[in-house]
C-alpha atoms as a PDB file:
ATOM      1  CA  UNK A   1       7.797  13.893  21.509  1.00  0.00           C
ATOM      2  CA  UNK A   2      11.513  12.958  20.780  1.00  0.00           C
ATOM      3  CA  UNK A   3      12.596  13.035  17.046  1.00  0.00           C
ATOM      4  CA  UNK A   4      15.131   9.963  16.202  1.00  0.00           C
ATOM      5  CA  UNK A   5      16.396   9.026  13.024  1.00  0.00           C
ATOM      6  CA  UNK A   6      16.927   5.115  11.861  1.00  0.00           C
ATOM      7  CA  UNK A   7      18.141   3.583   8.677  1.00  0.00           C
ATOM      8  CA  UNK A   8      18.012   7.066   6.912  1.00  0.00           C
ATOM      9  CA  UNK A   9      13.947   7.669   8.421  1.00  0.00           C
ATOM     10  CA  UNK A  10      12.951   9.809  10.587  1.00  0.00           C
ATOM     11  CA  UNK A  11      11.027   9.685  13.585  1.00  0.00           C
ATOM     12  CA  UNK A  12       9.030  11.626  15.767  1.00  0.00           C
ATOM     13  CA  UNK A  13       8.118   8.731  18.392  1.00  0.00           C
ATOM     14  CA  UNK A  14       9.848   5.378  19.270  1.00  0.00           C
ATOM     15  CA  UNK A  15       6.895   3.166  18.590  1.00  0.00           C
ATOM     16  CA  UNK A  16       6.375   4.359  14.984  1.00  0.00           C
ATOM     17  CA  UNK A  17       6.345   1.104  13.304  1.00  0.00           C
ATOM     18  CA  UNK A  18       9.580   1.389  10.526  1.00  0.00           C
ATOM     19  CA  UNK A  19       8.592  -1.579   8.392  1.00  0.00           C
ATOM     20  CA  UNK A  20      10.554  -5.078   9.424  1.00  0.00           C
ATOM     21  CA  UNK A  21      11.730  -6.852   6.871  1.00  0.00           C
ATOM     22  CA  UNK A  22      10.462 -10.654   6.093  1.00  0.00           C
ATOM     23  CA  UNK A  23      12.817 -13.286   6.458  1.00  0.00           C
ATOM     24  CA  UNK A  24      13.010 -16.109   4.015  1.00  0.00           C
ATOM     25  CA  UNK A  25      14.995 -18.877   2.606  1.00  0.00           C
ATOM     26  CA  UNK A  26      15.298 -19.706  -0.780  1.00  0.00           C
ATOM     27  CA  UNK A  27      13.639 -22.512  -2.322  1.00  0.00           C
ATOM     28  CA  UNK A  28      12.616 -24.507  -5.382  1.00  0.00           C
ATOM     29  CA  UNK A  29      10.646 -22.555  -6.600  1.00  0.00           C
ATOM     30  CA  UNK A  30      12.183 -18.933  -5.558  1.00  0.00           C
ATOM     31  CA  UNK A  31      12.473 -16.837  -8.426  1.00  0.00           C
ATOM     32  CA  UNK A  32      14.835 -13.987  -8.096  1.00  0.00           C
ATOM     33  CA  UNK A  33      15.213 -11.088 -10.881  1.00  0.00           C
ATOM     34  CA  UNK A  34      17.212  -8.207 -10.354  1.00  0.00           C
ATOM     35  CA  UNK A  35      15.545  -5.252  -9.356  1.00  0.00           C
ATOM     36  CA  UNK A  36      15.528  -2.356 -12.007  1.00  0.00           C
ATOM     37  CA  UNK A  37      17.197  -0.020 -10.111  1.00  0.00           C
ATOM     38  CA  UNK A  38      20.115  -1.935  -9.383  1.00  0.00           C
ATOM     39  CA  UNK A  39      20.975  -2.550 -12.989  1.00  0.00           C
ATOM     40  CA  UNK A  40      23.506   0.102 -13.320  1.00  0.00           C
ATOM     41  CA  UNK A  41      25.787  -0.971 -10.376  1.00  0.00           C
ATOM     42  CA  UNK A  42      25.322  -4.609 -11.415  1.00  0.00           C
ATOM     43  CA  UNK A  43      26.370  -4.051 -14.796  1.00  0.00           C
ATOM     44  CA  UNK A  44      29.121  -1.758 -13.894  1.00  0.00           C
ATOM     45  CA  UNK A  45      30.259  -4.604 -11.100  1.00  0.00           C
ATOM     46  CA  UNK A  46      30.342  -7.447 -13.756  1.00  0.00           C
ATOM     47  CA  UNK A  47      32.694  -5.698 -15.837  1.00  0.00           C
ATOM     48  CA  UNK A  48      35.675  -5.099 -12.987  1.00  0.00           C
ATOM     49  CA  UNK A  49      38.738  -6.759 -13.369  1.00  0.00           C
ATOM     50  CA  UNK A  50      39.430  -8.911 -10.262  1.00  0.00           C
ATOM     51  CA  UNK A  51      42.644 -10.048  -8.701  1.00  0.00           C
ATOM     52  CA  UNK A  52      40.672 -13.615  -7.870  1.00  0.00           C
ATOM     53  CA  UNK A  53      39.613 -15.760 -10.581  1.00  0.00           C
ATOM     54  CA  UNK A  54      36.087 -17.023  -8.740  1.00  0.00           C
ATOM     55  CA  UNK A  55      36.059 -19.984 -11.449  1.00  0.00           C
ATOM     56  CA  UNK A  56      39.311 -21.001 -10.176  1.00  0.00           C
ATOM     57  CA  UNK A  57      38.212 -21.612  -6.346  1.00  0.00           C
ATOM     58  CA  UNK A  58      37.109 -24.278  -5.049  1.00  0.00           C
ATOM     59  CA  UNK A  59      33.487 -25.528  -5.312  1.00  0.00           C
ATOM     60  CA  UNK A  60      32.889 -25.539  -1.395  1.00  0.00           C
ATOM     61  CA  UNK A  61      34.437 -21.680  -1.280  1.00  0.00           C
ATOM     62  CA  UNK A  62      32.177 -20.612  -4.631  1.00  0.00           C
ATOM     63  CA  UNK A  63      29.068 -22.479  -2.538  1.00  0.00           C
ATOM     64  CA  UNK A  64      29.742 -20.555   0.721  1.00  0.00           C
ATOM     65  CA  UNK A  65      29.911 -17.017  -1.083  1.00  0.00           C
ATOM     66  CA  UNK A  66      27.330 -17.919  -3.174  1.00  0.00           C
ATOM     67  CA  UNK A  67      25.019 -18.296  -0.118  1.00  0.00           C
ATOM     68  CA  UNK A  68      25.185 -14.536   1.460  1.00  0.00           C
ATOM     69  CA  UNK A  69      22.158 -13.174   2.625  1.00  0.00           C
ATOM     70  CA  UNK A  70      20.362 -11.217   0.037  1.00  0.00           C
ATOM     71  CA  UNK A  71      18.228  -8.271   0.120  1.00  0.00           C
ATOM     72  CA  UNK A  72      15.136  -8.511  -2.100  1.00  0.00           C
ATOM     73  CA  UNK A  73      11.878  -6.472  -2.881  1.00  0.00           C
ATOM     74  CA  UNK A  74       8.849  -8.876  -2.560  1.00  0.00           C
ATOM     75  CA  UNK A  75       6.480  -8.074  -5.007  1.00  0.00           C
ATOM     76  CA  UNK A  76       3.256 -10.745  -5.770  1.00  0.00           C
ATOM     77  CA  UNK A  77       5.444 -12.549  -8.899  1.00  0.00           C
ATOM     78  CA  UNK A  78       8.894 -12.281  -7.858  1.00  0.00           C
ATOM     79  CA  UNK A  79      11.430 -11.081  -5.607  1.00  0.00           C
ATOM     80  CA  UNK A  80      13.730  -8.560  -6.609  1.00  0.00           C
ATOM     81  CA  UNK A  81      17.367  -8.269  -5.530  1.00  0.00           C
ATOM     82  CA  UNK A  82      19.690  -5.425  -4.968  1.00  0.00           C
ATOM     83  CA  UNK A  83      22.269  -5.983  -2.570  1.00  0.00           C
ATOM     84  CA  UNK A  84      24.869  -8.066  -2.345  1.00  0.00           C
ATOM     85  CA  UNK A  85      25.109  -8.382  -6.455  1.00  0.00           C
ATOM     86  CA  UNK A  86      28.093  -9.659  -6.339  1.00  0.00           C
ATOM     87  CA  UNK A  87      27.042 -13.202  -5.092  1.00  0.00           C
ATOM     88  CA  UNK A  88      24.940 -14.026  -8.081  1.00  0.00           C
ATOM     89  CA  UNK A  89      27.946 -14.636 -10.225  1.00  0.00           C
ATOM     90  CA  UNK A  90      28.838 -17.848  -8.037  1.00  0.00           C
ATOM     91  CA  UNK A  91      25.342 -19.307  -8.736  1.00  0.00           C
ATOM     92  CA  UNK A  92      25.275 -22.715 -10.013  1.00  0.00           C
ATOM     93  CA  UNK A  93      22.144 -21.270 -11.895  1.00  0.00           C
ATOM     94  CA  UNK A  94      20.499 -18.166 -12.264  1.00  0.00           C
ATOM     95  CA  UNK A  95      19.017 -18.643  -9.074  1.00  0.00           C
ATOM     96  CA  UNK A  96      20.558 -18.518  -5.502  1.00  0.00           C
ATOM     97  CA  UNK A  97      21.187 -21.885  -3.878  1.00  0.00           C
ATOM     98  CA  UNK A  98      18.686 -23.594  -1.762  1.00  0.00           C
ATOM     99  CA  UNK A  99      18.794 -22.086   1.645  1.00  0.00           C
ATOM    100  CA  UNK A 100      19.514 -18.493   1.016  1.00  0.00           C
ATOM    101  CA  UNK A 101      18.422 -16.427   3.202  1.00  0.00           C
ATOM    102  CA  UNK A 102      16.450 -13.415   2.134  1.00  0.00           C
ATOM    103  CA  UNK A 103      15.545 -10.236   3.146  1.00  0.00           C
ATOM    104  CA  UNK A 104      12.663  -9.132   1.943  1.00  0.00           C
ATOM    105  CA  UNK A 105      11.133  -5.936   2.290  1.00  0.00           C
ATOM    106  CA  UNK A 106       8.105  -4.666  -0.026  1.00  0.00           C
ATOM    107  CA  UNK A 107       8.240  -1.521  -2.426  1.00  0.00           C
ATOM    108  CA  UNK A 108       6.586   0.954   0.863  1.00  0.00           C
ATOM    109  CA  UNK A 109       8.815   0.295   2.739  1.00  0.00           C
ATOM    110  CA  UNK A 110      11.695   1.422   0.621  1.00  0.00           C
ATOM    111  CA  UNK A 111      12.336   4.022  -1.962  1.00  0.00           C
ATOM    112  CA  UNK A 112      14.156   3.453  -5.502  1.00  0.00           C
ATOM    113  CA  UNK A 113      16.604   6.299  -4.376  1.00  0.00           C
ATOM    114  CA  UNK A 114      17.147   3.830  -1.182  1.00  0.00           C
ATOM    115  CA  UNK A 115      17.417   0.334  -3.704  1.00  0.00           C
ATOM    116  CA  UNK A 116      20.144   2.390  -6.325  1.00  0.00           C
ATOM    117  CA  UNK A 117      22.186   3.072  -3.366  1.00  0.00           C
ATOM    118  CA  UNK A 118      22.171  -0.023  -1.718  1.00  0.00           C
ATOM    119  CA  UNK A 119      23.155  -1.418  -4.877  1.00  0.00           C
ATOM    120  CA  UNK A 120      26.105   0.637  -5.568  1.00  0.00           C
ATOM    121  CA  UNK A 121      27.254   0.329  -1.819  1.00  0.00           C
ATOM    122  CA  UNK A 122      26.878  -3.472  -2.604  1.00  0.00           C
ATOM    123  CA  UNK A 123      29.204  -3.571  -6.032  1.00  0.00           C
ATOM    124  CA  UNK A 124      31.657  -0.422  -3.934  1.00  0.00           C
ATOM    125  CA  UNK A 125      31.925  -2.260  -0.977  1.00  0.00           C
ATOM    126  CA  UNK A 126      33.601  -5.569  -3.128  1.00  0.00           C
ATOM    127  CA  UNK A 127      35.729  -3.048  -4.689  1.00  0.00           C
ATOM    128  CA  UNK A 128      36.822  -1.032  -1.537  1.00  0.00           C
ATOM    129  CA  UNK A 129      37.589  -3.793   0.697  1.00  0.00           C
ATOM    130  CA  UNK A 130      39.316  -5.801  -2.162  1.00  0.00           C
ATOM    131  CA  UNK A 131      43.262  -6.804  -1.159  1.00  0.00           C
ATOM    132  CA  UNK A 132      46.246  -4.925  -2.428  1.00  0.00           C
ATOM    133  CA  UNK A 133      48.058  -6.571  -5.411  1.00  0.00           C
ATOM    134  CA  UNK A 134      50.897  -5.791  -3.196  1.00  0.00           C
ATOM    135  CA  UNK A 135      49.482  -8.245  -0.061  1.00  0.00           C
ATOM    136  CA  UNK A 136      49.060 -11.008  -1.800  1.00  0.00           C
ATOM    137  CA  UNK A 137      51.597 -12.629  -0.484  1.00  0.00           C
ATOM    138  CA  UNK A 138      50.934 -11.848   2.841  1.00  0.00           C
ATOM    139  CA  UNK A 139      47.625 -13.545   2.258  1.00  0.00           C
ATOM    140  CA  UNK A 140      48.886 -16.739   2.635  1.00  0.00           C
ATOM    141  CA  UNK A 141      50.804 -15.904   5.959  1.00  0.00           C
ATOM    142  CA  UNK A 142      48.291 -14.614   8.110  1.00  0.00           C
ATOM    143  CA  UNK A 143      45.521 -16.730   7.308  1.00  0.00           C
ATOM    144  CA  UNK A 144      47.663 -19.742   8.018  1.00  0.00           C
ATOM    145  CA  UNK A 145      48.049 -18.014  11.429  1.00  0.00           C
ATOM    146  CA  UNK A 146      44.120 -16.512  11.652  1.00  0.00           C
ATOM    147  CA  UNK A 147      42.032 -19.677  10.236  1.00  0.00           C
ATOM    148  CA  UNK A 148      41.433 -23.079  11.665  1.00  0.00           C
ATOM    149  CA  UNK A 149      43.167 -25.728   9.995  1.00  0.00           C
ATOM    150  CA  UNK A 150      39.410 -27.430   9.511  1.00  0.00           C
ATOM    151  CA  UNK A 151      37.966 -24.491   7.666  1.00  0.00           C
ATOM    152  CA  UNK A 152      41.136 -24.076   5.577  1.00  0.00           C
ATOM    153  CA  UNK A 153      40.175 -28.073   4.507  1.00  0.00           C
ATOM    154  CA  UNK A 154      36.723 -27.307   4.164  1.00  0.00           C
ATOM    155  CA  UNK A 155      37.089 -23.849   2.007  1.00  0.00           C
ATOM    156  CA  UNK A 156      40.020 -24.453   0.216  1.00  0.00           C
ATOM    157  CA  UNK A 157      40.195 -28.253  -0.031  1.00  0.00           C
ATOM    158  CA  UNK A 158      43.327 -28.203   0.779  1.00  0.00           C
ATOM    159  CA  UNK A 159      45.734 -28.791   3.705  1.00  0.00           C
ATOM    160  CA  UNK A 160      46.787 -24.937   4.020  1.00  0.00           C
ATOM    161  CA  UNK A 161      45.838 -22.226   1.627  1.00  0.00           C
ATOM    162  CA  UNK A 162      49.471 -22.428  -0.520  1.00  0.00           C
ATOM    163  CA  UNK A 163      51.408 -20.546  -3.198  1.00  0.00           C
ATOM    164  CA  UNK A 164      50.184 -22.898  -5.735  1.00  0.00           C
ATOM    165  CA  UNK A 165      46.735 -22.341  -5.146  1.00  0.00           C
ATOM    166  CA  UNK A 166      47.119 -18.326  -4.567  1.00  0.00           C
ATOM    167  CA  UNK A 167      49.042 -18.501  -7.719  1.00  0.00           C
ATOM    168  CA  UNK A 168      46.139 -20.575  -9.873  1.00  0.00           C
ATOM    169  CA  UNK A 169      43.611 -18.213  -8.612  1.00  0.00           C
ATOM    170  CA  UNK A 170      45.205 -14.526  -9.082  1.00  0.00           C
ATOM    171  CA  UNK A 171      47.264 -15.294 -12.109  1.00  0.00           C
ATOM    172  CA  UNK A 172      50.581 -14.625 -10.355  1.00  0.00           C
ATOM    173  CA  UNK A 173      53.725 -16.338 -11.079  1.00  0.00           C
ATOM    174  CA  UNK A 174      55.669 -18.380  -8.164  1.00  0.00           C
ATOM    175  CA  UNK A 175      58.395 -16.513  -8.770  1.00  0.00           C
ATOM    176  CA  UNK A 176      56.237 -12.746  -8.388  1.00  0.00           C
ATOM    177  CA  UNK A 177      54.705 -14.144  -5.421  1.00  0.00           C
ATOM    178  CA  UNK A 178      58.139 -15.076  -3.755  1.00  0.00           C
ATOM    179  CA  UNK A 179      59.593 -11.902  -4.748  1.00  0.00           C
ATOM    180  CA  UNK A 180      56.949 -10.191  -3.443  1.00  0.00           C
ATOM    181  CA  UNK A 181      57.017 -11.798  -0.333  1.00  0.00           C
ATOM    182  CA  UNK A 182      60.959 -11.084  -0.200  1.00  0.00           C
ATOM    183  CA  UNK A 183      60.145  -7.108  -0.643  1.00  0.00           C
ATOM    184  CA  UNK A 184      57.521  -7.440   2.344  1.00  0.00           C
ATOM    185  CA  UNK A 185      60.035  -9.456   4.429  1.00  0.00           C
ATOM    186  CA  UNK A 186      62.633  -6.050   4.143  1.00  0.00           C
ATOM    187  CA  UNK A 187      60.281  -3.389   5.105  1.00  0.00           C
END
């Protein structure tokens, strides 16, 4: 028999059944806690300092990120998340919009050693792929050029993302975010 490994399992035939996760969407009456072995890395997360004020965008952006898939235990009372944690600090509530889909998978078919680092992956991940203090300026620029003028109405209620807006939501001054965009302009 051939021996195959998949999602960190292994294998010894291609039919072994792996455990699918559930798919859901969030309701009503979802009830979402956050799974104990994910405290660590949310805690740790919550206490970053970000170059984005999330308050500061606007309500159709905060709405969109809030809505990410999340990946949840299921166990008979609740359903516990662990990855993405950063989402549930857009919530209107402490519970994800209406809609959110959610991928559930039950305590078999995952270990707590598997849930702690999916959670820090989750918080290191926000962290890792977060823009240079140095690019924002740039920002601006290429998604003008990237990003349908419909979406940048819809996301950022606003004609084209500008330096006002960049400036309300990092904390920049105008005048930083020119000269910073004068420095990029002569390398």
């Amino acid at each position: 028999p051939s021996r195959f490994q998949w999602q960190g399992r292994h294998f010894d035939r291609a039919f072994e059944y792996a455990g699918m996760p559930q798919l859901k969407q969030s309701t009503q009456t979802t009830k979402i806690t956050l799974h104990p072995a994910a405290l660590a890395a949310h805690t740790w997360s919550r206490e970053l300092h970000r170059w984005f004020n999330r308050s500061a965008l606007p309500e159709t952006m905060r709405k969109a990120l809030a809505q990410q898939p999340l990946q949840c235990i299921a166990t008979p009372s609740t359903l516990e998340l662990y990855a993405p944690l950063w989402t549930s600090v857009l919530w209107q509530s402490d519970q994800p919009p209406i809609g959110t889909l959610l991928v559930c998978l039950t305590p078999d078919e995952i270990s707590e050693a598997e849930i702690e680092r999916a959670a820090w992956v989750s918080v290191l991940g926000e962290v890792f792929n977060s823009l240079h203090p140095h690019g924002i300026s740039d920002l601006r620029d290429t998604l003008k050029e990237s990003m349908s003028h419909g979406l940048h109405r819809e996301l950022f209620n606003a004609k084209m993302l500008n330096d006002n807006l960049m400036c309300k939501w990092t904390g920049i001054s105008r005048a930083a975010l020119g000269e910073q965009r004068r420095r990029n302009r002569t390398q």
